[in-house]
N, C-alpha and C. Protein backbone atom coordinates (compact mmCIF):
# COMPACT_ATOMS: atom_id res chain seq x y z
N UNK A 1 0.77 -1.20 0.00
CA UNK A 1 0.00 0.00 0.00
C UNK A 1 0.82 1.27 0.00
N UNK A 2 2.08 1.08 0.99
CA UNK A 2 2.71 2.61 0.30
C UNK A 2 2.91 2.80 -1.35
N UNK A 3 3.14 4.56 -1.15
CA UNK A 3 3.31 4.98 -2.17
C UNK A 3 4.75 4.61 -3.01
N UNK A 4 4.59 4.47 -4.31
CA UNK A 4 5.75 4.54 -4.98
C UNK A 4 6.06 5.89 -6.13
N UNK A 5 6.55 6.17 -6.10
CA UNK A 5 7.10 7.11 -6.76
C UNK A 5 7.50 6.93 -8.63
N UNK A 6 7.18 7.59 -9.28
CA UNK A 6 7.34 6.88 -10.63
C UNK A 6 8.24 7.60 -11.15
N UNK A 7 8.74 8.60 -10.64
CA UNK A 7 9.92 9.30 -10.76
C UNK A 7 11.32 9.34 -9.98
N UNK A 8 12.27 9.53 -9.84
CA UNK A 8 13.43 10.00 -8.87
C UNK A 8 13.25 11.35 -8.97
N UNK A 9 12.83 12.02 -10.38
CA UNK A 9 12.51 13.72 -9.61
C UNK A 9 11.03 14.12 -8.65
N UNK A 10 10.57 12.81 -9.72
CA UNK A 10 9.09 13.01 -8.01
C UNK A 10 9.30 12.99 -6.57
N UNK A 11 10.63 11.70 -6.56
CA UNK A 11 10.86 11.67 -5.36
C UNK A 11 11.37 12.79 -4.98
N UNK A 12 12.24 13.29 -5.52
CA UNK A 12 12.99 14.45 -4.67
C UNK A 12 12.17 15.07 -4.00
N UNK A 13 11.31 15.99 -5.21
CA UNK A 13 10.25 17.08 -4.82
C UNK A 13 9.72 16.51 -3.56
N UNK A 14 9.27 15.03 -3.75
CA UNK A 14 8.23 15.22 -2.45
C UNK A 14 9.00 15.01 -0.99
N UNK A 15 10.28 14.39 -1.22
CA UNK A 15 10.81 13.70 0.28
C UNK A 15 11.57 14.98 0.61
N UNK A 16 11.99 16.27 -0.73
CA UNK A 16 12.67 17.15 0.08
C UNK A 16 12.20 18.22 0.10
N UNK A 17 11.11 18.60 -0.65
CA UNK A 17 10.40 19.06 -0.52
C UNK A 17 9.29 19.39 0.02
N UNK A 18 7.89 18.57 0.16
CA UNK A 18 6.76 18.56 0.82
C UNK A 18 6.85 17.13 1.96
N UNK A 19 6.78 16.27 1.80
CA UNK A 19 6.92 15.00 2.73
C UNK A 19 7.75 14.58 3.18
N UNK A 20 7.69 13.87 4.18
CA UNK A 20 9.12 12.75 4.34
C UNK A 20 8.36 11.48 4.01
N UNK A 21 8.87 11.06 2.84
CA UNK A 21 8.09 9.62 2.64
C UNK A 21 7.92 8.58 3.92
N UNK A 22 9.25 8.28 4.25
CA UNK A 22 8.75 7.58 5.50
C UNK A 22 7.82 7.72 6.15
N UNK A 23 7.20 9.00 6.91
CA UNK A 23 6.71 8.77 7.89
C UNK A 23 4.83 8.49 7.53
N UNK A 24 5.29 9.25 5.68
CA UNK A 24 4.03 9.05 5.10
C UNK A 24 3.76 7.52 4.63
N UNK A 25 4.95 6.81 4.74
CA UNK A 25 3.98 5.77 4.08
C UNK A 25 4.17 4.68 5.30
N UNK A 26 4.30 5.06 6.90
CA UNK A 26 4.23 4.44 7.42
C UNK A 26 2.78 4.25 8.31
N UNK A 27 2.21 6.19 7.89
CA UNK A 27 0.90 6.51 7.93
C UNK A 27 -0.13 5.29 7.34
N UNK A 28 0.64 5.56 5.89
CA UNK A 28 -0.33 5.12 4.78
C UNK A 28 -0.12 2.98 5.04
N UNK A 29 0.71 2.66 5.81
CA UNK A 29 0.86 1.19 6.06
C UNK A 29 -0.34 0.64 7.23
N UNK A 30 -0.83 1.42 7.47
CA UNK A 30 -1.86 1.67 8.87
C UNK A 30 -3.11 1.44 7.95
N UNK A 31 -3.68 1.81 6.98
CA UNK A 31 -4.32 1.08 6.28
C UNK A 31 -5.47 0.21 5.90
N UNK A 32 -6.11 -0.25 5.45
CA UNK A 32 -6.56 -2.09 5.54
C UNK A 32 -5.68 -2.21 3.86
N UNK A 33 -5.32 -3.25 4.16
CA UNK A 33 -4.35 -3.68 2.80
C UNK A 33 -6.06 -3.73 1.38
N UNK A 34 -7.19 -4.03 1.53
CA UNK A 34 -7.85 -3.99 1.07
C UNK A 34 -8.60 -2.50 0.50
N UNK A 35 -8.28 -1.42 1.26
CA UNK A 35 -8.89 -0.33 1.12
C UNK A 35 -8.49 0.28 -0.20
N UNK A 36 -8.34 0.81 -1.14
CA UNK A 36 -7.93 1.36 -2.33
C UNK A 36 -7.95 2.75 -1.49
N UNK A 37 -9.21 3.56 -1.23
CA UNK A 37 -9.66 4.45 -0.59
C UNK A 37 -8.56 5.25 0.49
N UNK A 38 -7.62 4.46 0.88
CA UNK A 38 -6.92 5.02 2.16
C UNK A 38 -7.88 5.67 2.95
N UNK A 39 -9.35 5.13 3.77
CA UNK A 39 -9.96 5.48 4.63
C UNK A 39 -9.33 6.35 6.24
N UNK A 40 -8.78 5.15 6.65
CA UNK A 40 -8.34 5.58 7.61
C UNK A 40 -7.24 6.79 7.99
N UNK A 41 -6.18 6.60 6.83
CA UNK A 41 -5.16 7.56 7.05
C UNK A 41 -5.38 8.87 6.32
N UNK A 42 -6.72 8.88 5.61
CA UNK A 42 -7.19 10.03 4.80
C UNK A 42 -8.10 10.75 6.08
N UNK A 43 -8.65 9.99 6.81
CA UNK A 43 -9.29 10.44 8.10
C UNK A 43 -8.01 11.32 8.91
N UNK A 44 -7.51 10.91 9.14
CA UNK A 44 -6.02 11.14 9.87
C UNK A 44 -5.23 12.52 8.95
N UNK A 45 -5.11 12.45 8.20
CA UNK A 45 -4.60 13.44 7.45
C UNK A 45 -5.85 14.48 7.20
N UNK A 46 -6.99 14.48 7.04
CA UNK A 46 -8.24 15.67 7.04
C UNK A 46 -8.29 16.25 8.20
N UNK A 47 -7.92 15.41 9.08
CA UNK A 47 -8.09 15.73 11.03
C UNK A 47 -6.94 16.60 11.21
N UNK A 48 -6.16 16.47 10.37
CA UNK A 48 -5.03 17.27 10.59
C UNK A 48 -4.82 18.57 9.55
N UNK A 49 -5.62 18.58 8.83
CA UNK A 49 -5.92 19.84 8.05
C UNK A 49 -6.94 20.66 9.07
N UNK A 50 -7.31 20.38 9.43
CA UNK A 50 -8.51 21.20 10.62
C UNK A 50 -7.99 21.77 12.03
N UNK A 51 -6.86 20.80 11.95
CA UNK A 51 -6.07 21.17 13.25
C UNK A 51 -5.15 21.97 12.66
N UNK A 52 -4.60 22.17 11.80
CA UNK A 52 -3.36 23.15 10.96
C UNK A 52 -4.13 24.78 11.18
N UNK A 53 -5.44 24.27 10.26
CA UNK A 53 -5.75 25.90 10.50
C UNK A 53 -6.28 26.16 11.62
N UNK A 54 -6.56 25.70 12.52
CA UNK A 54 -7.30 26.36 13.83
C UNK A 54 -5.92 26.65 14.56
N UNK A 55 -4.60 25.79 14.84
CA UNK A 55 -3.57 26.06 15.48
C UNK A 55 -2.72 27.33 14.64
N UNK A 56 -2.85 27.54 13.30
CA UNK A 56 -2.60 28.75 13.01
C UNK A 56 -2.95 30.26 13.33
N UNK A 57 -4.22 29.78 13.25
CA UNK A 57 -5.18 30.48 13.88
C UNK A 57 -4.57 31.09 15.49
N UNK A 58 -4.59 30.09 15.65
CA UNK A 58 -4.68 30.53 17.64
C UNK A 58 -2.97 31.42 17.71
N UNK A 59 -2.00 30.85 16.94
CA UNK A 59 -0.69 31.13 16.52
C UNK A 59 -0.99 32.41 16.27
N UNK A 60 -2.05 33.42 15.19
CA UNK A 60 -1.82 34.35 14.85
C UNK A 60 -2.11 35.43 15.99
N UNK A 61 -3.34 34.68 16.77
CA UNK A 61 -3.43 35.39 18.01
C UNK A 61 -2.90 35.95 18.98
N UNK A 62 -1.92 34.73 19.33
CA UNK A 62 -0.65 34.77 20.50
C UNK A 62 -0.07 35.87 19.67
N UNK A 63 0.40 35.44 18.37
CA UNK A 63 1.51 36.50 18.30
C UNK A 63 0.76 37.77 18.06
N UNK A 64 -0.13 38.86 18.04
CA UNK A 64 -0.50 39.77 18.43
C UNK A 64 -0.32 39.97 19.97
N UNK A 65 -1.12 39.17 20.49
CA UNK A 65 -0.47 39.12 22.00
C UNK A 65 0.43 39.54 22.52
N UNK A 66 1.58 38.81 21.58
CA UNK A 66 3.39 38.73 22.29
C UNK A 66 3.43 37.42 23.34
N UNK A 67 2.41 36.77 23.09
CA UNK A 67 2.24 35.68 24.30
C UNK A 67 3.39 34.64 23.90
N UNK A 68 4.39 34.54 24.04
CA UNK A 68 5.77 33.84 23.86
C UNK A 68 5.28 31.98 23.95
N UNK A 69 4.65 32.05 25.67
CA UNK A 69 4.52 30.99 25.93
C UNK A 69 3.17 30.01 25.25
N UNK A 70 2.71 30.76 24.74
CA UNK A 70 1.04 30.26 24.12
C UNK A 70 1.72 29.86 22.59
N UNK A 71 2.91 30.57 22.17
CA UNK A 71 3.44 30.44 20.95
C UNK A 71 4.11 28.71 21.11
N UNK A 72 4.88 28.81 22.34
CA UNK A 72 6.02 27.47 22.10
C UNK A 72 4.97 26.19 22.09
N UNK A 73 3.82 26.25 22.98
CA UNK A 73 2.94 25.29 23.00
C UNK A 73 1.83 24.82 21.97
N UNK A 74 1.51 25.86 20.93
CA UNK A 74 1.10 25.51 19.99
C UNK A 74 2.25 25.28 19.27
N UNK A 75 3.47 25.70 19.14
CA UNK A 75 4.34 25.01 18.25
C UNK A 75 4.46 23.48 18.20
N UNK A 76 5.01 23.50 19.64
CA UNK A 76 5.24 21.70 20.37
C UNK A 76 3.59 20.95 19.37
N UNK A 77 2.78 21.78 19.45
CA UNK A 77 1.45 20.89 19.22
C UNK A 77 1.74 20.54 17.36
N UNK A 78 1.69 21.90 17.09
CA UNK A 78 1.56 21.52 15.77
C UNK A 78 2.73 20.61 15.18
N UNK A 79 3.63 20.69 15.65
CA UNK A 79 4.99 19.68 15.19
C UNK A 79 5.03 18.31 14.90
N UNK A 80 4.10 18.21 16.65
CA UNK A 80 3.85 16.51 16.62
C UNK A 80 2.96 16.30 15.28
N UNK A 81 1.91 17.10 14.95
CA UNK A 81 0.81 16.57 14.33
C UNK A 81 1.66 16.60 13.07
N UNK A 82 2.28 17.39 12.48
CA UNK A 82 2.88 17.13 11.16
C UNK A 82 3.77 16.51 11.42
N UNK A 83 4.67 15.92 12.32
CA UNK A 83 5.46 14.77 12.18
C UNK A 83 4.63 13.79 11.98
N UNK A 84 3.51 13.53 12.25
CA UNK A 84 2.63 12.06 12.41
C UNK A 84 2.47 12.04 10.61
N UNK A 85 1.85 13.33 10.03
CA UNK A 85 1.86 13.13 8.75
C UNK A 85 2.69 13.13 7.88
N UNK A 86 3.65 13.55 8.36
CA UNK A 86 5.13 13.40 7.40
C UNK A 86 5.53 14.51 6.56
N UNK A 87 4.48 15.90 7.29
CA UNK A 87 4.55 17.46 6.29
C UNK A 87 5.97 18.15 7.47
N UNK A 88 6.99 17.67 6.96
CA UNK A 88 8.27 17.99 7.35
C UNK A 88 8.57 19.37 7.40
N UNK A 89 8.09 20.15 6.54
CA UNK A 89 8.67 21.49 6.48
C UNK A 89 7.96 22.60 7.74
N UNK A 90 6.65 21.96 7.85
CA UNK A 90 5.66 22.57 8.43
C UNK A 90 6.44 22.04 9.93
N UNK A 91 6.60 20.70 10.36
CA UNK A 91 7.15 20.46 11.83
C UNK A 91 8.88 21.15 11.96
N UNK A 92 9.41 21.31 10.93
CA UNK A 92 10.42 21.97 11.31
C UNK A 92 9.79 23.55 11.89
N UNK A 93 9.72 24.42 10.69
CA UNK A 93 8.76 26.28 11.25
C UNK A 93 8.62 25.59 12.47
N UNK A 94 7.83 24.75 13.56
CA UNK A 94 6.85 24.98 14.48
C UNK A 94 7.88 24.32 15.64
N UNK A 95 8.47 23.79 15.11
CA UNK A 95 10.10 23.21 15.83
C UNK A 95 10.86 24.73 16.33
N UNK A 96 10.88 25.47 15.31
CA UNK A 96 11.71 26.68 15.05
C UNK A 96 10.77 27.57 16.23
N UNK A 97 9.44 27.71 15.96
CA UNK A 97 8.70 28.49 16.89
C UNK A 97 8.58 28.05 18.40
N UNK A 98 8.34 26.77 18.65
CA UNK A 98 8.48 26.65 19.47
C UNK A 98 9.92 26.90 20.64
N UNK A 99 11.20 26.78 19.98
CA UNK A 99 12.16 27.07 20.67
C UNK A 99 12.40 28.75 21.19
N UNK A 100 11.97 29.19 19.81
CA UNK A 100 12.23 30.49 19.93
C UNK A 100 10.88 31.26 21.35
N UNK A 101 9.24 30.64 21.41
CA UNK A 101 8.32 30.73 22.21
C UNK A 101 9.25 30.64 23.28
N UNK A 102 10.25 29.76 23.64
CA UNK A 102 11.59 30.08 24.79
C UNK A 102 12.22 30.73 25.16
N UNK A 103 12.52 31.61 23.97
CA UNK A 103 13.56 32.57 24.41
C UNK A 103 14.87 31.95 23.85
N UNK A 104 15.12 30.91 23.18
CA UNK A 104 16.37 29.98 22.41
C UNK A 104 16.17 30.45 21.39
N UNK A 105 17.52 29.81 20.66
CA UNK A 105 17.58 30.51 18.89
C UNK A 105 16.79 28.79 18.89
N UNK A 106 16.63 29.37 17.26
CA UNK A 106 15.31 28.44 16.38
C UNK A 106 15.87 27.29 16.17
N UNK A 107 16.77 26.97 16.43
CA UNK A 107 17.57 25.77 16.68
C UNK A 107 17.11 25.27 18.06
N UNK A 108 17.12 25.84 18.86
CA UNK A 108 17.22 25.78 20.49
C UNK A 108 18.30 25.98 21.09
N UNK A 109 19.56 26.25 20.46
CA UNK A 109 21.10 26.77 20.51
C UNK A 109 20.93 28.29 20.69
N UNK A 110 21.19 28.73 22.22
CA UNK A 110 21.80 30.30 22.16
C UNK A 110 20.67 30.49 22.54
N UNK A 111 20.44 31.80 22.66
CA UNK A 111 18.91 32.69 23.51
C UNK A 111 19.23 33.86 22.36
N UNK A 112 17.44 34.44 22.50
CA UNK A 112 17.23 35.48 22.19
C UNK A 112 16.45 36.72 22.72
N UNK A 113 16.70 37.85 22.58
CA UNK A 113 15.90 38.37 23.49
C UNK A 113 13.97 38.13 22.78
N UNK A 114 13.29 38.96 23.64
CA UNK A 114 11.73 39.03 23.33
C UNK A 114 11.43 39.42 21.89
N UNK A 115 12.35 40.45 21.59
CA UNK A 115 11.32 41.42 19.96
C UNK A 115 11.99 40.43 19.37
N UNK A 116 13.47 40.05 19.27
CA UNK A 116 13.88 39.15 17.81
C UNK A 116 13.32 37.93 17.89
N UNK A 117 12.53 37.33 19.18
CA UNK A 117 12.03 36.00 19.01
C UNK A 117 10.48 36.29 18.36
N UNK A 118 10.26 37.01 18.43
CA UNK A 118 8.20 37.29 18.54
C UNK A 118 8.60 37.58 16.54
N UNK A 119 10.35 38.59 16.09
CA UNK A 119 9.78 39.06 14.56
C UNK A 119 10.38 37.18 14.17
N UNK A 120 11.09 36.77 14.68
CA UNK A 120 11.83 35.49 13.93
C UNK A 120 10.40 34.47 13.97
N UNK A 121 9.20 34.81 14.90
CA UNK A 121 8.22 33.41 14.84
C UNK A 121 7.22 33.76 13.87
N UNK A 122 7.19 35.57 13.26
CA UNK A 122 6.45 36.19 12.22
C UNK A 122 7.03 35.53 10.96
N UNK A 123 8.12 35.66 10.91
CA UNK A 123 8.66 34.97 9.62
C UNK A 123 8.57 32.95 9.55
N UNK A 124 8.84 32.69 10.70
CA UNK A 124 8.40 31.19 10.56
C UNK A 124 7.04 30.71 10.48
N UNK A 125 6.20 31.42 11.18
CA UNK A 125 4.59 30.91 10.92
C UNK A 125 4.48 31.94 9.27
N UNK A 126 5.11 32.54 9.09
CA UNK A 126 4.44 32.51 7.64
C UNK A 126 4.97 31.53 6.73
N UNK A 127 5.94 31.18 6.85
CA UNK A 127 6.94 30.07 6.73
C UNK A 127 6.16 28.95 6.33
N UNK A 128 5.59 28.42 7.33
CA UNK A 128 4.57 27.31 8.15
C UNK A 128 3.59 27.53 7.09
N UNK A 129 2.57 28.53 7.23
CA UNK A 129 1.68 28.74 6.40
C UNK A 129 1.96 28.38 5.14
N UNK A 130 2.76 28.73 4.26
CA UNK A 130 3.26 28.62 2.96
C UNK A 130 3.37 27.50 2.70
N UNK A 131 3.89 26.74 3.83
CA UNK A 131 4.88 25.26 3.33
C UNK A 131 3.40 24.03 3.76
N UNK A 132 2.77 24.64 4.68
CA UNK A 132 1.32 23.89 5.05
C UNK A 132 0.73 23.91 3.91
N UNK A 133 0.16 24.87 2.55
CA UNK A 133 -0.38 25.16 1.83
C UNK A 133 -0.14 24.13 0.28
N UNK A 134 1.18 23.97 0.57
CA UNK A 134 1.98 23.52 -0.27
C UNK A 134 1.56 21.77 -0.09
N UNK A 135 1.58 21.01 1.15
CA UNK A 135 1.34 20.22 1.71
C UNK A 135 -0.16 19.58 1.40
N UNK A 136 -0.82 20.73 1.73
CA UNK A 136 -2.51 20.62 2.11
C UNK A 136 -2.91 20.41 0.44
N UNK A 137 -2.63 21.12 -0.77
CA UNK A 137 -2.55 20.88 -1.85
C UNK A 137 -2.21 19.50 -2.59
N UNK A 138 -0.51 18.70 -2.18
CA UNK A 138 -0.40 17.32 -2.43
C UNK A 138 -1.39 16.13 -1.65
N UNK A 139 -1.74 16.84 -0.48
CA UNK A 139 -2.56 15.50 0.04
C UNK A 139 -3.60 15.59 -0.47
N UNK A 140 -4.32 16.47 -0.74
CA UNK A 140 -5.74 16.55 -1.40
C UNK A 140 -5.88 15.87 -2.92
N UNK A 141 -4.84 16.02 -3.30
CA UNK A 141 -4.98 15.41 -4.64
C UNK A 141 -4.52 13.74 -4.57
N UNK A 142 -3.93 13.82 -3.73
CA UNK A 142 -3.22 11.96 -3.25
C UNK A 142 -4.45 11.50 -2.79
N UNK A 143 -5.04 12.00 -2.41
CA UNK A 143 -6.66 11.37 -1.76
C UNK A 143 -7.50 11.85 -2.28
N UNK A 144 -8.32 12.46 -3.51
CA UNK A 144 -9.22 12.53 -3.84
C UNK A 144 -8.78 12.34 -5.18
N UNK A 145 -7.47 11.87 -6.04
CA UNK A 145 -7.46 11.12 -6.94
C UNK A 145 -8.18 9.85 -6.85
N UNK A 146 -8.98 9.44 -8.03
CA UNK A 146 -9.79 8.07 -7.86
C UNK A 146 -8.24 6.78 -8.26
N UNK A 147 -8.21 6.03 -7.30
CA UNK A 147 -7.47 4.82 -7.34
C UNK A 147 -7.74 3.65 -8.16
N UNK A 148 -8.69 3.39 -8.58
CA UNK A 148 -9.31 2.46 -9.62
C UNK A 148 -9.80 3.36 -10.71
N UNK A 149 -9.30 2.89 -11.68
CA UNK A 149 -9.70 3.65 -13.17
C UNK A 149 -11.24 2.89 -13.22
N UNK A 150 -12.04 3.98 -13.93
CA UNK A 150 -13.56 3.37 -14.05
C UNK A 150 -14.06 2.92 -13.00
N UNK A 151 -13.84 2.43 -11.56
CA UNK A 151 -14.70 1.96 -10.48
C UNK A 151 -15.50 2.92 -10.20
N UNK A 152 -16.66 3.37 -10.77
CA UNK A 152 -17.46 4.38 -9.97
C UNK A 152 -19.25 3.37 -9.89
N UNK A 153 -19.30 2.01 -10.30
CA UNK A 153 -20.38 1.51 -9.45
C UNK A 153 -20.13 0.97 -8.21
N UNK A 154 -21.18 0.83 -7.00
CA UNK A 154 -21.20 0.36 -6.22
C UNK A 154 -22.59 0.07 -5.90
């Protein structure tokens, strides 16, 4: 049931670009080997489009705020959830925000003061946003491509 790639430049794009295959097709191994549909992990991946934008959301809030600490904890949140899906670029930004929601450089190496952490998490959640968008675009089409040519009785 994982994906295969019919390219080596497909692969690139997507493992260095938008996904980490692994973690996506360890998603996508979760499965029923019978499903064509990817039910379950398409559930799992929609659940996590809903959670992207509401945690952005709450993200854009804090940072009006300046709420540092409301920032690192939706970071920590959103990270896990795109590590589970394998949207890599998006858990790095929120990796990056969250350290910096510390007061650490975006690494977690070194400190920063308050204004350069609050403009460095403006540039990573837009970051985030961009690279989520980018993401939210390949999965939609990976799952609402029809998997069986012609199967449309039931």
């Amino acid at each position: 049931m994982p994906m295969d790639s019919s390219s080596q430049q497909e692969d690139d794009l997507l493992n260095n670009e938008i996904l980490d295959l692994g973690a996506f097709n360890q998603l996508l191994s979760m499965d029923d080997e019978n499903d064509e549909e990817y039910e379950f992990s398409r559930d799992i991946v929609y659940n996590y489009f809903e959670q992207a934008i509401a945690t952005f959301a709450d993200m854009d809030k804090a940072l009006k705020a300046k709420d540092l600490a409301k920032l690192s904890s939706l970071g920590h949140f959103l990270k896990g959830s795109s590590a589970t899906v394998g949207v890599k670029k998006v858990q790095e930004c929120c990796r990056h925000i969250q350290c910096l929601g510390k007061l650490q450089g975006a690494n977690g190496v070194g400190s920063v003061d308050e204004k350069a952490a609050l403009e460095l998490i403006e540039k990573e959640l837009k970051s985030g946003k961009l690279e989520y968008k980018k993401a939210e675009e390949f999965l939609r089409f990976f799952y609402e491509s029809d998997p069986v040519d012609g199967d449309e009785e039931e």
